[in-house]
Protein backbone atom coordinates (compact mmCIF):
# COMPACT_ATOMS: atom_id res chain seq x y z
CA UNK A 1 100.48 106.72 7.90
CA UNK A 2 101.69 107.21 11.10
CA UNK A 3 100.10 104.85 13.90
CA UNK A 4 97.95 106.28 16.71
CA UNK A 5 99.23 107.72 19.49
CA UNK A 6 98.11 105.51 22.46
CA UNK A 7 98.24 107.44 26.02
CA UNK A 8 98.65 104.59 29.13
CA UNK A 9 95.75 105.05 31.42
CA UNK A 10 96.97 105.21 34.93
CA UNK A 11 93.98 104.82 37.62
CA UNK A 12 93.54 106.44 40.50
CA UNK A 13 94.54 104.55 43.97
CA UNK A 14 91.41 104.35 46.13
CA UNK A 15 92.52 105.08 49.56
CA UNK A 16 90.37 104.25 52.54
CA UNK A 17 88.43 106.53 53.74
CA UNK A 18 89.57 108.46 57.12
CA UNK A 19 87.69 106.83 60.27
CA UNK A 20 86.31 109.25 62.30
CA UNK A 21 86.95 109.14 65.82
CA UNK A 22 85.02 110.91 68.51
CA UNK A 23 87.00 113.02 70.81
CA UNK A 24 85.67 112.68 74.27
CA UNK A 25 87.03 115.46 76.76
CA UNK A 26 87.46 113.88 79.87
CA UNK A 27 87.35 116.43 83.16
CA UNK A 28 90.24 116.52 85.40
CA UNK A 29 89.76 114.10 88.54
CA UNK A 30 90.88 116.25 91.60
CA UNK A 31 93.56 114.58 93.57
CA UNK A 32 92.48 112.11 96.08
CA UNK A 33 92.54 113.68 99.19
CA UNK A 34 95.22 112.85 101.90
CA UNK A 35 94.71 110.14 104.21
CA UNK A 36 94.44 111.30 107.75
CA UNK A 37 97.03 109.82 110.17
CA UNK A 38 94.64 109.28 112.99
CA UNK A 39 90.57 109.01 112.50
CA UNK A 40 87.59 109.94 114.86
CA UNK A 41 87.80 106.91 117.12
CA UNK A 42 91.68 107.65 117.77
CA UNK A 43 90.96 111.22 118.03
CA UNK A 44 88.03 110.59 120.57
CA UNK A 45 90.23 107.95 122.77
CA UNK A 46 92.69 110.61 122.90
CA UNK A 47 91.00 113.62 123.80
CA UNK A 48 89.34 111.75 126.57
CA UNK A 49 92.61 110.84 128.00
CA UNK A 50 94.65 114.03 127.68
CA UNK A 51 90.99 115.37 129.75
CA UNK A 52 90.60 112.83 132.36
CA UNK A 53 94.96 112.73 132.88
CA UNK A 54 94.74 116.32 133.02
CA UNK A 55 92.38 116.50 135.50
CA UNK A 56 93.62 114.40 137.28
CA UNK A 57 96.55 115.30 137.49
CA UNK A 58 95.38 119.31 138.46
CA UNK A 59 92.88 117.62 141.20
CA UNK A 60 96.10 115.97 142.73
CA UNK A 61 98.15 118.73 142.73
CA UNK A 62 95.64 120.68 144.66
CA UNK A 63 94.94 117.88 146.51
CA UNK A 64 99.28 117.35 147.62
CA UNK A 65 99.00 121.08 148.02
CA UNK A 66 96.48 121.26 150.84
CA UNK A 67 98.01 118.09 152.87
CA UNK A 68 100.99 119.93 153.04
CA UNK A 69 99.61 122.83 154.24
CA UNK A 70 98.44 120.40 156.93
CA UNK A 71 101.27 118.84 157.85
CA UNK A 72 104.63 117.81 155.82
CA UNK A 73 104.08 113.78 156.70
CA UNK A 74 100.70 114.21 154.95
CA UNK A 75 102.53 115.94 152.33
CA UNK A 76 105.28 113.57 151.42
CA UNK A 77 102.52 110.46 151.76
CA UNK A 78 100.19 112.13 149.07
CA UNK A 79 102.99 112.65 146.55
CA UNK A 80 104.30 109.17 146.85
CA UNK A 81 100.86 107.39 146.19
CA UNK A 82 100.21 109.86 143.32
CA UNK A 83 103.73 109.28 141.79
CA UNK A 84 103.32 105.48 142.65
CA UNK A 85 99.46 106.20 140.84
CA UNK A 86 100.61 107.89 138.16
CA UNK A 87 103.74 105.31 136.96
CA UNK A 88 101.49 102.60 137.16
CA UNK A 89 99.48 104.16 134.51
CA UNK A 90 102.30 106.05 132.45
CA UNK A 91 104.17 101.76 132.62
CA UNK A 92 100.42 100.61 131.36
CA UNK A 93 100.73 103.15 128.38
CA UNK A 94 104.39 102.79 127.49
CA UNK A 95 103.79 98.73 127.44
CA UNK A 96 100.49 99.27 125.12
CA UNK A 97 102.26 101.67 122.67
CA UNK A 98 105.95 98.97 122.66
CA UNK A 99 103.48 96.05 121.83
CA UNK A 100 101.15 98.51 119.24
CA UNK A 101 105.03 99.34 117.70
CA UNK A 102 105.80 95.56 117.30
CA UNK A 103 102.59 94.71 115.61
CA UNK A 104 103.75 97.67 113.00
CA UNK A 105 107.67 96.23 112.94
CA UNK A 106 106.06 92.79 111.82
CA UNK A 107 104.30 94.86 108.90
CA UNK A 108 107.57 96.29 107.86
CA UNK A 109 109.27 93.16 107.98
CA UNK A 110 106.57 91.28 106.04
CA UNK A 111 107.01 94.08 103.16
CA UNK A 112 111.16 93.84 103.17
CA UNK A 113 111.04 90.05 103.21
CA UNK A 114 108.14 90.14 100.17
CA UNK A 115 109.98 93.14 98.13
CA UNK A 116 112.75 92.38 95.63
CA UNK A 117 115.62 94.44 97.11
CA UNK A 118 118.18 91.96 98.27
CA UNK A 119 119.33 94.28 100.99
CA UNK A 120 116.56 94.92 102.36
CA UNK A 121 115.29 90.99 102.63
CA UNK A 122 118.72 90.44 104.18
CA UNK A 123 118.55 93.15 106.77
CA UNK A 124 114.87 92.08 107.71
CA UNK A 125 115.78 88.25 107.80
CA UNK A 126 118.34 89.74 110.62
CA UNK A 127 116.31 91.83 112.25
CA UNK A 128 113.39 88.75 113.04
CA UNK A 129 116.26 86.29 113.74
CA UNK A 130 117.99 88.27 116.71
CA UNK A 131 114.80 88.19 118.47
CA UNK A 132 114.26 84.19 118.45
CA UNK A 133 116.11 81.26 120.29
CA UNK A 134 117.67 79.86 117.15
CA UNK A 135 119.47 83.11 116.49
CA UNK A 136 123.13 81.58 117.09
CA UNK A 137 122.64 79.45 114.37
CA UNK A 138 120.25 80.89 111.93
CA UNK A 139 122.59 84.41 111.89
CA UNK A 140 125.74 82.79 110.37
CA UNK A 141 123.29 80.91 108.01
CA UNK A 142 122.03 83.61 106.97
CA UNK A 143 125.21 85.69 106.30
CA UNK A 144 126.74 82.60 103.98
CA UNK A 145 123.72 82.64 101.52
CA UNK A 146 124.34 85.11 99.01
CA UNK A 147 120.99 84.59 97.23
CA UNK A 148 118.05 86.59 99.02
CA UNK A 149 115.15 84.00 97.51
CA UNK A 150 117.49 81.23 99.52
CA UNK A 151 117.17 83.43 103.08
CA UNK A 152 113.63 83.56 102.39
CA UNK A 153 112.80 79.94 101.84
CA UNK A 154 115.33 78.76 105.01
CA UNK A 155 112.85 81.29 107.40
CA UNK A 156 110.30 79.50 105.91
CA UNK A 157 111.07 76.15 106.30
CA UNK A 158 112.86 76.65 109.17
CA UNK A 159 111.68 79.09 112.28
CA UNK A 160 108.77 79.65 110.43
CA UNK A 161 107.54 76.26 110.22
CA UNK A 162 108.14 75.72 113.94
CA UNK A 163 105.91 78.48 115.00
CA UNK A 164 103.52 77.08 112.73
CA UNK A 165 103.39 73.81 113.73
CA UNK A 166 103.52 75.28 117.68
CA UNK A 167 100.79 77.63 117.02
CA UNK A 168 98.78 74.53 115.17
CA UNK A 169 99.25 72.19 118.17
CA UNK A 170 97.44 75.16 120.46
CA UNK A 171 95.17 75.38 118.16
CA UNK A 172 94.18 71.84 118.52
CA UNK A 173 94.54 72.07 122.01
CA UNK A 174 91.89 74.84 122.19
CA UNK A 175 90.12 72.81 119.68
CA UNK A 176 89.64 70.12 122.33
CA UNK A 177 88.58 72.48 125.20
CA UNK A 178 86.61 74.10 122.97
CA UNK A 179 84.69 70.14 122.88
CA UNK A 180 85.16 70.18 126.27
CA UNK A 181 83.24 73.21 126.79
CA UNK A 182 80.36 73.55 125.09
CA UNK A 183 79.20 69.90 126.23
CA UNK A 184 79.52 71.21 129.54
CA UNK A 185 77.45 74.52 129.67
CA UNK A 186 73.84 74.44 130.46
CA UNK A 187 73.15 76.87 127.70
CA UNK A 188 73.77 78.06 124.03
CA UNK A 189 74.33 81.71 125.15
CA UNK A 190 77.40 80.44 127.81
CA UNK A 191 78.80 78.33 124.91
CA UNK A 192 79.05 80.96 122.85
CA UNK A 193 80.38 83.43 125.47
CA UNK A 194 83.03 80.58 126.03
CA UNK A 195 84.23 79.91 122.61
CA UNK A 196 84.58 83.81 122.38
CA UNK A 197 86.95 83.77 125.34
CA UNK A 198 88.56 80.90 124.44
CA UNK A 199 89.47 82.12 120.75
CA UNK A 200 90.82 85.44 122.37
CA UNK A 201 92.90 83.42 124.35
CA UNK A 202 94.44 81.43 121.74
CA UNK A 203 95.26 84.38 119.80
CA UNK A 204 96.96 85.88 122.64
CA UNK A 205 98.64 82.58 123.35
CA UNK A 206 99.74 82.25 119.69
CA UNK A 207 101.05 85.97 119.99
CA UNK A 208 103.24 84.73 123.18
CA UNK A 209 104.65 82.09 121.20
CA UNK A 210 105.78 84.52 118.38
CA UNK A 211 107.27 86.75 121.35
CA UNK A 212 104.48 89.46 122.03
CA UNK A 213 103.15 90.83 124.67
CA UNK A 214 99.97 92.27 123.56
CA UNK A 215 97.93 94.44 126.28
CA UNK A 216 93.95 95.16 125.71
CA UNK A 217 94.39 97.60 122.55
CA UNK A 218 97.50 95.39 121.05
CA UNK A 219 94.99 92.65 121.37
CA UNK A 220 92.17 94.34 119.39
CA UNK A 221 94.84 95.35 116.51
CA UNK A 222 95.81 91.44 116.59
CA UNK A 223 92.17 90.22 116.73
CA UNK A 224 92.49 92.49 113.19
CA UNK A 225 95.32 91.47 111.50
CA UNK A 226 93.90 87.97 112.59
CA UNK A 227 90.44 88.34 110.78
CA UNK A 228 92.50 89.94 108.17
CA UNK A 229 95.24 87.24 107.50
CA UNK A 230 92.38 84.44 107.70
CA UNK A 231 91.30 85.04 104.01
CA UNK A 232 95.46 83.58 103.32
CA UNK A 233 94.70 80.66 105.31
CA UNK A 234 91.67 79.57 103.91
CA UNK A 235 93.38 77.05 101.33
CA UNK A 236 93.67 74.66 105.01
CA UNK A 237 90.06 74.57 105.25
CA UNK A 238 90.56 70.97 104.62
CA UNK A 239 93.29 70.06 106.56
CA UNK A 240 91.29 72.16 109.47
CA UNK A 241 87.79 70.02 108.94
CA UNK A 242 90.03 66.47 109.15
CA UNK A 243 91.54 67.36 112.16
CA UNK A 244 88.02 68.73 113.29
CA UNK A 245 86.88 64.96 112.72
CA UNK A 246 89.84 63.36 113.76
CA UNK A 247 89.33 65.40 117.46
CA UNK A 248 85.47 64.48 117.10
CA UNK A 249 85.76 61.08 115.93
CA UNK A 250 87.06 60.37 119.46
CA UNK A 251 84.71 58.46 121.58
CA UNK A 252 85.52 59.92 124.41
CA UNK A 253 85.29 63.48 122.81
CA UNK A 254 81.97 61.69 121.26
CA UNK A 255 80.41 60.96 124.82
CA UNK A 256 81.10 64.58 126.04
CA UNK A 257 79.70 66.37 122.69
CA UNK A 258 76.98 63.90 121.95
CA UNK A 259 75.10 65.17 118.44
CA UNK A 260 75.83 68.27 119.01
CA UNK A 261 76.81 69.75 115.67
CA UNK A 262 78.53 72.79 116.82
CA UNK A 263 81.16 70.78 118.55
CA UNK A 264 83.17 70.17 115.58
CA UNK A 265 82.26 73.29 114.05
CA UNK A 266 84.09 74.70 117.28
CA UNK A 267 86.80 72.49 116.62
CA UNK A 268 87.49 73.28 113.16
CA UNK A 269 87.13 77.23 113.98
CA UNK A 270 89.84 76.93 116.46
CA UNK A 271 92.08 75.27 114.22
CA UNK A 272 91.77 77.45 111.51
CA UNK A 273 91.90 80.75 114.13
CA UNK A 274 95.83 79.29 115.21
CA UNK A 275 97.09 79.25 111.55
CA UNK A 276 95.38 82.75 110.95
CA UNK A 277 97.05 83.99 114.09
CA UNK A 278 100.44 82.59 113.53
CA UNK A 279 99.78 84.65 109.88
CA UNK A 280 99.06 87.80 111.46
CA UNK A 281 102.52 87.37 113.68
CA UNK A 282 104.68 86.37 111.58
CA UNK A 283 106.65 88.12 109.11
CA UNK A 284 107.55 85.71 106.28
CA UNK A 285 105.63 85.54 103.54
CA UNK A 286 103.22 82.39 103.54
């Protein structure tokens, strides 16, 4: 009897079932649009100057043109106080645009010195050296250190940290007068016109120190670049409040301020305003 056959039973692998993903068509974003080189305010300043130049500059033509039909003397004198007129201004323009251009060079610089091309950080660390008094030394420095991270930290602690520590002793120097001042006007409104003027000055005195020459528009781009550069300096909050209450905690300072809370308030904003200036000048990375 033969036995029975006995077939293997082979089971069927379950495999998961598919997942079913939704398919989301996403529309095509247009391309943001260019940025414009120059907006409505530049555009607007400019106009009004190629207009009133313009004019000008027809009004004294005609005007040189019917002196000489007068007389030649009359002539001549005309010509030289409208050419004498005229450099003044074209000198004002040519200074504001050199000290707009090194505001931008300090930009670049900042970007070469921050980047990771080695050439680049070395030709940068050059090209801020030549124009201070330690060049002499700091050039020959420079071109023995083969490692660009080393150039970088010897602008930092070297030239850098001397402008800072200049730019903070202003800064507590305008601190003071800044005491000085508001105990000595007769109202809020002059106190606060003061501490205006006197934290424009400091900027501009910080920018002297760092080897500008900002005129009236130069000043607004630093006044910028200085609001700007303050959110990098706000780690020295600190330091800026205890030399606040050092400068307060003076009792002579304490005699001339009295209560008055916005004394050292003053004080600590003008600190604080020196290290965001000497930011905004300076090129190496803080």
């Amino acid at each position: 009897m033969n036995a029975p056959k006995i077939t293997p039973r082979i089971e069927a692998e379950e495999l998961p079932a598919p997942r079913l993903e939704a398919v989301i068509d996403l529309p095509d974003l247009p391309d943001p649009a260019p940025k414009r080189p120059w907006g409505m305010p530049a555009l607007v300043a400019t106009g009004a100057s190629v207009l009133v130049l313009g004019l000008a500059g027809i009004e004294t033509g005609n005007l040189v043109a019917d002196e000489f039909a007068r007389s030649a003397a009359l002539g001549w004198t005309t010509v030289g106080v409208a050419a004498s007129g005229f450099s003044l201004i074209a000198a004002g323009i040519l200074r504001e645009a050199a000290s707009l251009g090194a505001l931008r060079s300090v930009d670049r610089l900042r970007v070469d010195l921050a980047g990771t091309d080695a050439r680049l950080i070395v030709r940068a660390a050059r090209s801020w050296v030549r124009t201070l008094p330690e060049a002499p030394t700091l050039l020959p420095a420079i071109a023995a250190i083969n490692d660009p991270d080393a150039v970088v930290t010897l602008l930092r602690a070297g030239p850098a940290a001397s402008l800072r520590g200049k730019s903070e002793a202003l800064g507590r120097t305008a601190a003071l007068q800044a005491i000085a001042g508001i105990a000595a006007m007769p109202s809020p409104g002059l106190a606060a016109i003061y501490i205006a003027w006197r934290g424009l000055r400091l900027i501009r005195q910080v920018a002297a120190l760092h080897g500008f020459r900002p005129g009236w528009f130069a000043t607004l781009a630093l006044v910028r670049r200085t609001a700007l550069s303050a959110a990098t300096v706000a780690g020295s909050e600190m330091a800026a409040n205890a030399a606040a209450h050092a400068l307060v905690s003076n009792p002579l300072l304490q005699h001339l301020a009295g209560d008055m809370a916005g004394a050292g308030v003053a004080a600590r904003r003008m600190i604080v305003l020196a290290r965001a200036a000497d930011a905004a000048c300076s090129p190496v990375p803080q």
